[in-house]
PDB file of N, CA and C in Angstrom:
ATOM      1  N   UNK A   1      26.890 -30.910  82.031  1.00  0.00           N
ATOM      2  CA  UNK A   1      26.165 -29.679  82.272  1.00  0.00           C
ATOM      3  C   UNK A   1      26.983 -28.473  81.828  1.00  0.00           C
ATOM      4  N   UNK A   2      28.070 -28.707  81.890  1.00  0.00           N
ATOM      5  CA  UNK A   2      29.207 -27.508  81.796  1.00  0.00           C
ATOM      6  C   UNK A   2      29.316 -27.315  80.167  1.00  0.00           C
ATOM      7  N   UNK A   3      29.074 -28.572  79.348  1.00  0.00           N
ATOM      8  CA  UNK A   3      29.086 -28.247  78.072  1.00  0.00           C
ATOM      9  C   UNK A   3      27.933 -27.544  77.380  1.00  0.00           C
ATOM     10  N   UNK A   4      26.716 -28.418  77.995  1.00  0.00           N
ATOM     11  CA  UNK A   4      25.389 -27.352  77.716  1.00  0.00           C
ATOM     12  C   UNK A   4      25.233 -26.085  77.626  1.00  0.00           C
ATOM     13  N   UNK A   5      25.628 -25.661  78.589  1.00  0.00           N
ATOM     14  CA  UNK A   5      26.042 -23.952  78.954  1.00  0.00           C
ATOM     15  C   UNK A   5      26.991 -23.268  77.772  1.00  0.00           C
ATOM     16  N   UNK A   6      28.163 -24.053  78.106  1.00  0.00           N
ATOM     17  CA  UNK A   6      29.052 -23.781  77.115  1.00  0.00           C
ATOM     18  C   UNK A   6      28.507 -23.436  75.695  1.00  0.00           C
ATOM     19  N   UNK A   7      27.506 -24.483  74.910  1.00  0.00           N
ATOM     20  CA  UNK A   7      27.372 -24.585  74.097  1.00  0.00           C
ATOM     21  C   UNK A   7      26.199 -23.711  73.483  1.00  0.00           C
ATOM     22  N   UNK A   8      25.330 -23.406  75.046  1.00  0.00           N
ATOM     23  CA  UNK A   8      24.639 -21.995  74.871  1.00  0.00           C
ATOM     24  C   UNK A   8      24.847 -21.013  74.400  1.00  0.00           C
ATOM     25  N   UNK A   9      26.026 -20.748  74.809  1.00  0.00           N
ATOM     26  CA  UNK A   9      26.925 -19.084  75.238  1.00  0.00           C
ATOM     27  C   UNK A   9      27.286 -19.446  73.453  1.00  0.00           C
ATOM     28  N   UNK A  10      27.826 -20.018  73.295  1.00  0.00           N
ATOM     29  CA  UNK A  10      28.450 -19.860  71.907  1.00  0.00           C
ATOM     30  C   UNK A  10      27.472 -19.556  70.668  1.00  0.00           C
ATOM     31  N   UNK A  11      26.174 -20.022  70.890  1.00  0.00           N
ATOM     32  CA  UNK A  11      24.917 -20.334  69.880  1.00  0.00           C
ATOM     33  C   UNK A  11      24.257 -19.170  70.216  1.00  0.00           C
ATOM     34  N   UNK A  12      24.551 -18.300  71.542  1.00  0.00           N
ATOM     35  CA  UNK A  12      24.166 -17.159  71.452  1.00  0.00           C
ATOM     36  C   UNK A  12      24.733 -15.895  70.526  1.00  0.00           C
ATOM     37  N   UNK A  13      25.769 -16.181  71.496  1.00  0.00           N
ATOM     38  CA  UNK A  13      27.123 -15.340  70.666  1.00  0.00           C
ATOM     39  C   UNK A  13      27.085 -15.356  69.064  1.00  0.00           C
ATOM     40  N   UNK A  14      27.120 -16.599  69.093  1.00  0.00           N
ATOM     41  CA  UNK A  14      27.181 -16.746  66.862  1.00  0.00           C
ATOM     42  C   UNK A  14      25.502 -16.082  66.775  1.00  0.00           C
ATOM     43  N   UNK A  15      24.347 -16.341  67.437  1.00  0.00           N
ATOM     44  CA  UNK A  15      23.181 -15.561  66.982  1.00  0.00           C
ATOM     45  C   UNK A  15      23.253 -14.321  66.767  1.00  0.00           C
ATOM     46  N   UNK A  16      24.172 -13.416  67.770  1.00  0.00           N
ATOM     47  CA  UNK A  16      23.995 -11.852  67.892  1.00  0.00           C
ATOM     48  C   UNK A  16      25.299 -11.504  66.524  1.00  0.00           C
ATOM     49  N   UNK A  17      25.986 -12.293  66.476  1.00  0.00           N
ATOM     50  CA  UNK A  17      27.238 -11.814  65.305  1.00  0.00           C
ATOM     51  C   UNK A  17      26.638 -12.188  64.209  1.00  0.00           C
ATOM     52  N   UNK A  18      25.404 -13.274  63.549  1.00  0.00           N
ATOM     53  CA  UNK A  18      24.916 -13.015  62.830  1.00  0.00           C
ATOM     54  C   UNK A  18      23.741 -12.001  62.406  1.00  0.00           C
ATOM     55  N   UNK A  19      22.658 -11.991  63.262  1.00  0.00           N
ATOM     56  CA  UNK A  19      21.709 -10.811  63.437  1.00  0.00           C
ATOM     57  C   UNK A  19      22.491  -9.381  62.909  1.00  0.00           C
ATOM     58  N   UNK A  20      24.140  -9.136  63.404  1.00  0.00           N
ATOM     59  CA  UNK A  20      24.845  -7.364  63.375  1.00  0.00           C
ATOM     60  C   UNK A  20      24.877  -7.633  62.418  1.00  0.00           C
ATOM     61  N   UNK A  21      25.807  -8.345  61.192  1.00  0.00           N
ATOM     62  CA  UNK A  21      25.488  -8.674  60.290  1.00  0.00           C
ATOM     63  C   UNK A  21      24.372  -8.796  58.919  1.00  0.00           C
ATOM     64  N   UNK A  22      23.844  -8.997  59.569  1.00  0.00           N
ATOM     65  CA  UNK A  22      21.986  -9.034  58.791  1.00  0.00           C
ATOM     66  C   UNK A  22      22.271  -7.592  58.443  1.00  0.00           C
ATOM     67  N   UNK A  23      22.204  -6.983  60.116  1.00  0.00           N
ATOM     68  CA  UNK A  23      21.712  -5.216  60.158  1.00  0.00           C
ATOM     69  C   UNK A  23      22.287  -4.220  59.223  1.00  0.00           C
ATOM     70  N   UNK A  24      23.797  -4.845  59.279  1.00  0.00           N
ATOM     71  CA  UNK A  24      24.556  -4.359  58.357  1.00  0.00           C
ATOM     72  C   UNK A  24      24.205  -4.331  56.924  1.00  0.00           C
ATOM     73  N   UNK A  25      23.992  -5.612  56.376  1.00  0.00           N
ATOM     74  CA  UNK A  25      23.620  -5.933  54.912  1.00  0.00           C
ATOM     75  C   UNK A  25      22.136  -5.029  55.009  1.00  0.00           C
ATOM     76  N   UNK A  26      21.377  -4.911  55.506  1.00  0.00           N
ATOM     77  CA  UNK A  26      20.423  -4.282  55.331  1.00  0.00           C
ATOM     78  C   UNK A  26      20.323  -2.423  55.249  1.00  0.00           C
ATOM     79  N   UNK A  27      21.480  -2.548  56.059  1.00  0.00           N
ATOM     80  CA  UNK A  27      21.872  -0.712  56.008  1.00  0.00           C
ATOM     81  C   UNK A  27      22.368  -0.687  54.171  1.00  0.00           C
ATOM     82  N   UNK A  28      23.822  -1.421  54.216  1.00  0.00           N
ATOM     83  CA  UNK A  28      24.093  -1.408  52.612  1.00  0.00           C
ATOM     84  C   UNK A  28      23.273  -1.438  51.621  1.00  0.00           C
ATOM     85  N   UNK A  29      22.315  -2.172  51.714  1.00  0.00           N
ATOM     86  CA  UNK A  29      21.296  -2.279  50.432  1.00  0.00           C
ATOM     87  C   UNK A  29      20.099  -1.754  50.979  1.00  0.00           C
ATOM     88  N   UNK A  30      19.983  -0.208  51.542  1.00  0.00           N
ATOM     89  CA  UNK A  30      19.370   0.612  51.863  1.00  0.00           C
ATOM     90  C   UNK A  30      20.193   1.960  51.147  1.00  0.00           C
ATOM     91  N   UNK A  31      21.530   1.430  51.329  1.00  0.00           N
ATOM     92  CA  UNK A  31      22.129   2.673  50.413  1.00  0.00           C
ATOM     93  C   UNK A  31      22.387   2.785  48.887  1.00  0.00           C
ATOM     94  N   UNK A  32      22.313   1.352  48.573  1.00  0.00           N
ATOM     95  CA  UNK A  32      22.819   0.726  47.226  1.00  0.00           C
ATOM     96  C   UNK A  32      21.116   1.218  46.434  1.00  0.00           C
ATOM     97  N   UNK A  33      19.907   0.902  47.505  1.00  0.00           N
ATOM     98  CA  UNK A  33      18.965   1.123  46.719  1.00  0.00           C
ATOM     99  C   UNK A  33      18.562   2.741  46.498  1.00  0.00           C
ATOM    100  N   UNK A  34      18.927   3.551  47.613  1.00  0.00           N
ATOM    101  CA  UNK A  34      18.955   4.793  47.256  1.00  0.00           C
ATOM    102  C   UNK A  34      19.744   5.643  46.578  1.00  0.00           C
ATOM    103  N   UNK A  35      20.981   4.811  46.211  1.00  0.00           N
ATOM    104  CA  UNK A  35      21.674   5.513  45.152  1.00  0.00           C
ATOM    105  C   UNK A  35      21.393   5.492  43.582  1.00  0.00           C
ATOM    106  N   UNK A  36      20.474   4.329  43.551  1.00  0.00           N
ATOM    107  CA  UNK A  36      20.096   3.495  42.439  1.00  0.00           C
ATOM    108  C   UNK A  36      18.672   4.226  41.756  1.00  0.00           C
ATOM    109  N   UNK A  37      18.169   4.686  43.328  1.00  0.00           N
ATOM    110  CA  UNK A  37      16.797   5.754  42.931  1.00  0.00           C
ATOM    111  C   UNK A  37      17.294   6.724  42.337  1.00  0.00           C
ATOM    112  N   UNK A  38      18.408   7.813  42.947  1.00  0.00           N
ATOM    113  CA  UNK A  38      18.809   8.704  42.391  1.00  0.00           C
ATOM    114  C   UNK A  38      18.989   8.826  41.065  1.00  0.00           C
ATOM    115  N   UNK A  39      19.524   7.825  40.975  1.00  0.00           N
ATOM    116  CA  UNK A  39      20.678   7.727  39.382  1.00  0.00           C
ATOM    117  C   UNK A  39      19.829   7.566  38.533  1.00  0.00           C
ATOM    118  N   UNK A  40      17.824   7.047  38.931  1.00  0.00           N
ATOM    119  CA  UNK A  40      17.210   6.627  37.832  1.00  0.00           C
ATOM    120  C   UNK A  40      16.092   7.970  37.626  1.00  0.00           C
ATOM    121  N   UNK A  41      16.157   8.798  38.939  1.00  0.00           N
ATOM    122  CA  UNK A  41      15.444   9.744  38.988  1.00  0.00           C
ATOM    123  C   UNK A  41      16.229  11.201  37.712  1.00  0.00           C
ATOM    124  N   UNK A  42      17.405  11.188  38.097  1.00  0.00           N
ATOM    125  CA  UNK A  42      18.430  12.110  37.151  1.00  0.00           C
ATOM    126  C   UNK A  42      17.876  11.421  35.593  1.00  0.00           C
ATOM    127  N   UNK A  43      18.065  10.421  35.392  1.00  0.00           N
ATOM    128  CA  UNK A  43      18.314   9.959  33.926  1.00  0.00           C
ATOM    129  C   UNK A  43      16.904   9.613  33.496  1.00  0.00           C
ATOM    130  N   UNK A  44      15.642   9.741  33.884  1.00  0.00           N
ATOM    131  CA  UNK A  44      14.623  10.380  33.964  1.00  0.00           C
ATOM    132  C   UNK A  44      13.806  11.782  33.557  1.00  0.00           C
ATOM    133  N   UNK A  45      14.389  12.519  34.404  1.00  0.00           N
ATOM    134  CA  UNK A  45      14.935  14.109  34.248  1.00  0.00           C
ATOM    135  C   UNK A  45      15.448  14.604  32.605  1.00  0.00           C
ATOM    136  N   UNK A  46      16.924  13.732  32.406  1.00  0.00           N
ATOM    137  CA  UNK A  46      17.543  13.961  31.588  1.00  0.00           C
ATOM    138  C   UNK A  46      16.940  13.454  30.320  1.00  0.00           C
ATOM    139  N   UNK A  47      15.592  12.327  30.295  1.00  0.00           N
ATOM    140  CA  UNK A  47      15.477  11.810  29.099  1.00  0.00           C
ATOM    141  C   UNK A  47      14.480  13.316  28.593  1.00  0.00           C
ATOM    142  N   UNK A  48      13.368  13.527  29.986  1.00  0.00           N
ATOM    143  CA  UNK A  48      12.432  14.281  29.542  1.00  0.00           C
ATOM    144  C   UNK A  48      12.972  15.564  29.318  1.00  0.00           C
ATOM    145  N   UNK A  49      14.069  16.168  29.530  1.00  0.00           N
ATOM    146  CA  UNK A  49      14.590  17.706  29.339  1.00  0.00           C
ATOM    147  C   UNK A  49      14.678  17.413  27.710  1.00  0.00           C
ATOM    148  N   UNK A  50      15.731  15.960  27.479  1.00  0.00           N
ATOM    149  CA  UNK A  50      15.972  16.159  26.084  1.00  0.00           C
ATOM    150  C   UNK A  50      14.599  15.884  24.966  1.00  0.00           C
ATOM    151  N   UNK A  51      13.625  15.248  25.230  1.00  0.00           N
ATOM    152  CA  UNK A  51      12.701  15.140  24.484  1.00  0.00           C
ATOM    153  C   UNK A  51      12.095  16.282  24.682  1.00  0.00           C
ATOM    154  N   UNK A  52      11.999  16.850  25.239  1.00  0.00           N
ATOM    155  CA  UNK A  52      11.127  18.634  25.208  1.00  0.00           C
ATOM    156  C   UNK A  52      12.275  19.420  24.394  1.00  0.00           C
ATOM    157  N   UNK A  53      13.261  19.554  24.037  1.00  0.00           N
ATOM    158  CA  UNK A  53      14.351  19.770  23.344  1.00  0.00           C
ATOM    159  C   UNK A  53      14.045  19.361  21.770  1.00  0.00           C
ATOM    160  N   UNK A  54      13.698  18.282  21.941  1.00  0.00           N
ATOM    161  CA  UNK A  54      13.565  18.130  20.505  1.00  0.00           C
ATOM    162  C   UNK A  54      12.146  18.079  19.633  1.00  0.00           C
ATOM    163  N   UNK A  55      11.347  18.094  21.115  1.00  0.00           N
ATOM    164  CA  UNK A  55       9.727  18.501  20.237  1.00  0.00           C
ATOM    165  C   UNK A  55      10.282  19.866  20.210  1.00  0.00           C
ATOM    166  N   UNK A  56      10.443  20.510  20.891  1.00  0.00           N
ATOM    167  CA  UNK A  56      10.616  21.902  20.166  1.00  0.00           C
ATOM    168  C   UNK A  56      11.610  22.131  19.161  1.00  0.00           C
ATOM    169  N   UNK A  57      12.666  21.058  18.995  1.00  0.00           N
ATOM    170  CA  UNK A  57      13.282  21.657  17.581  1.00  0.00           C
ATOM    171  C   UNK A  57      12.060  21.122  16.471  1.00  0.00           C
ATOM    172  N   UNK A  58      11.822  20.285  16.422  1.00  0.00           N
ATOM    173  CA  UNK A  58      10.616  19.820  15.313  1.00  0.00           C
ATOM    174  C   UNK A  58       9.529  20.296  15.292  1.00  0.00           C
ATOM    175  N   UNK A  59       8.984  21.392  16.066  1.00  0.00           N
ATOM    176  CA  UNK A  59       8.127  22.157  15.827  1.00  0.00           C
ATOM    177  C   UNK A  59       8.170  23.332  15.511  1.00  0.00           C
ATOM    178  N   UNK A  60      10.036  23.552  15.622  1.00  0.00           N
ATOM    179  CA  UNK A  60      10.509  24.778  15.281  1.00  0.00           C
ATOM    180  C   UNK A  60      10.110  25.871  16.360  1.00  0.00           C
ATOM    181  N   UNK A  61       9.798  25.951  17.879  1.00  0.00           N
ATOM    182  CA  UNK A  61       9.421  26.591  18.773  1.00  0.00           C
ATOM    183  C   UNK A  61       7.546  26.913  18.812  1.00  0.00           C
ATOM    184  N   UNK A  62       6.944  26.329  17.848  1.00  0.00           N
ATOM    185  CA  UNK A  62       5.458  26.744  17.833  1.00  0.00           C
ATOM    186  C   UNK A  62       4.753  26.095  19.046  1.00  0.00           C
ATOM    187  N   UNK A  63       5.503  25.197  19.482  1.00  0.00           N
ATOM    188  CA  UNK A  63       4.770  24.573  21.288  1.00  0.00           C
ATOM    189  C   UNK A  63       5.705  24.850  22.089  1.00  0.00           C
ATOM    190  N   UNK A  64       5.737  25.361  23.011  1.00  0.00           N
ATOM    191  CA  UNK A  64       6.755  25.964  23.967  1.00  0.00           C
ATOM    192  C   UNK A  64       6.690  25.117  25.390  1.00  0.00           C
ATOM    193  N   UNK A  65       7.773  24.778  26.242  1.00  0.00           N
ATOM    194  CA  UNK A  65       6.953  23.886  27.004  1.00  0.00           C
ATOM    195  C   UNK A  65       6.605  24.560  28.343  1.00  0.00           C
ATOM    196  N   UNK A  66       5.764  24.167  29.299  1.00  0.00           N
ATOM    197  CA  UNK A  66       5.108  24.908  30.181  1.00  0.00           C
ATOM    198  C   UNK A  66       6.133  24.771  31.532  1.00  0.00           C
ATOM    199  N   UNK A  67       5.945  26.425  31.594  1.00  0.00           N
ATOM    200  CA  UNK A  67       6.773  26.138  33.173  1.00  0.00           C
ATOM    201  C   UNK A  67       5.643  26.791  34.079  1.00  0.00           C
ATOM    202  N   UNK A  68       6.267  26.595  35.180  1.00  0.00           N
ATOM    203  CA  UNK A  68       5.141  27.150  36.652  1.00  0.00           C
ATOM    204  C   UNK A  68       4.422  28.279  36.437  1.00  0.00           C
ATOM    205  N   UNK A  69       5.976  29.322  35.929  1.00  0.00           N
ATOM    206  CA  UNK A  69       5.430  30.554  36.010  1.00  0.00           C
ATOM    207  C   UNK A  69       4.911  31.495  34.630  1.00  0.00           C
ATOM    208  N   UNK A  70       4.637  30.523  34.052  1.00  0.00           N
ATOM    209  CA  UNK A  70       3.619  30.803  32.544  1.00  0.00           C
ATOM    210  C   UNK A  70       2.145  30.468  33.019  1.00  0.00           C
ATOM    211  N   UNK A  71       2.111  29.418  34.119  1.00  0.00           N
ATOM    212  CA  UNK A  71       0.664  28.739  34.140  1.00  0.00           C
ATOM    213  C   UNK A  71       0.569  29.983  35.086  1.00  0.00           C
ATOM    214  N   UNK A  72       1.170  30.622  35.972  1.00  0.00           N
ATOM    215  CA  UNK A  72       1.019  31.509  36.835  1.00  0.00           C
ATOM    216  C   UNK A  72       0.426  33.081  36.207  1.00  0.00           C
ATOM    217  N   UNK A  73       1.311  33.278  35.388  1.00  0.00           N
ATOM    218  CA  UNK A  73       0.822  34.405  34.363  1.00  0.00           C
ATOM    219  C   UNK A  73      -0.585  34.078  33.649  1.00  0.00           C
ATOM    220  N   UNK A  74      -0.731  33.040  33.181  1.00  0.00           N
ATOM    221  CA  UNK A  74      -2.043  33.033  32.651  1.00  0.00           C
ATOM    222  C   UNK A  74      -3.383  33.047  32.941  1.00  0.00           C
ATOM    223  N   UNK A  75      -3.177  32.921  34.693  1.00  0.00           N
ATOM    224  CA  UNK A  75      -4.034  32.478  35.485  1.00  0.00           C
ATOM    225  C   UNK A  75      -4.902  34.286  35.911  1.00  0.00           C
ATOM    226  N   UNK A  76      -5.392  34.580  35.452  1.00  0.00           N
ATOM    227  CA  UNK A  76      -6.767  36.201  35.861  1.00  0.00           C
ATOM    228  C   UNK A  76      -6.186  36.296  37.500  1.00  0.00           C
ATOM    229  N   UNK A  77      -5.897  37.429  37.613  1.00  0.00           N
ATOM    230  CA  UNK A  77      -5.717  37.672  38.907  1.00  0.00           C
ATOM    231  C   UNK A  77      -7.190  38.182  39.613  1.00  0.00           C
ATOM    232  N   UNK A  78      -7.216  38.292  41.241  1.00  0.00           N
ATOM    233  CA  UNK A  78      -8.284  38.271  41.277  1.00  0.00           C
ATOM    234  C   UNK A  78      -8.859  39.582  41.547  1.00  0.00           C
ATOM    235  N   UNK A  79     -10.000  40.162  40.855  1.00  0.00           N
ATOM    236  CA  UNK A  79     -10.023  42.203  40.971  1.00  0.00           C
ATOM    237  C   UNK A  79     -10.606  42.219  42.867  1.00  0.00           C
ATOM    238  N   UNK A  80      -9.717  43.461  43.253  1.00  0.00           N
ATOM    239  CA  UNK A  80     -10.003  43.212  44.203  1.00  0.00           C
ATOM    240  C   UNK A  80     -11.360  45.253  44.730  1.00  0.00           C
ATOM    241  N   UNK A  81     -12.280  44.939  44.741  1.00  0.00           N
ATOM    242  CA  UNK A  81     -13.194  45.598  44.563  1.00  0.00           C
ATOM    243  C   UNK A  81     -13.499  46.617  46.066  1.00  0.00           C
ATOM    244  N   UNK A  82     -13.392  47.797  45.705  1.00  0.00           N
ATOM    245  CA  UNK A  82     -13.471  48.725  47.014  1.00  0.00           C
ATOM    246  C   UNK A  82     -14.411  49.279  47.353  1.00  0.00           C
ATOM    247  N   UNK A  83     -15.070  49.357  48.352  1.00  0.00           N
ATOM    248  CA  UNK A  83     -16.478  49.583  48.550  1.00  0.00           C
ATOM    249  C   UNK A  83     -16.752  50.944  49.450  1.00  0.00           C
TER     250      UNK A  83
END
């Protein structure tokens, strides 16, 4: 009976030191995968900055590329009418 027990306690013990474990590997490759987003989000970024770079050298500047505050300017403001 004394070994049963015994042999409980230990199969517990090794359960919870494997489970922290798990938790652990799962934190790491929670960070491994968000560093991995980053790095693909930048070089992403960096492909499309440089291809807008070079449609505009090959168009020689005749397409310009759109930022916020061009679509903002172009947009009719609205008349505001006094009665």
């Amino acid at each position: 009976m004394k070994l049963n027990s015994l042999g409980a306690a230990s199969l517990l013990a090794l359960s919870l030191v494997v489970l922290s474990g798990c938790d652990q590997v799962e934190k790491s490759t929670q960070q491994v995968l968000g560093k991995a987003s980053e790095a693909a989000k930048q070089a992403i970024d960096d492909t499309h900055k440089a291809a807008e770079q070079a449609l505009s050298e090959a168009t020689q500047g005749l397409i310009a590329p759109k930022d916020d505050e061009q679509d903002q300017d172009s947009k009719p403001e609205p008349s505001s009418k006094e009665a």
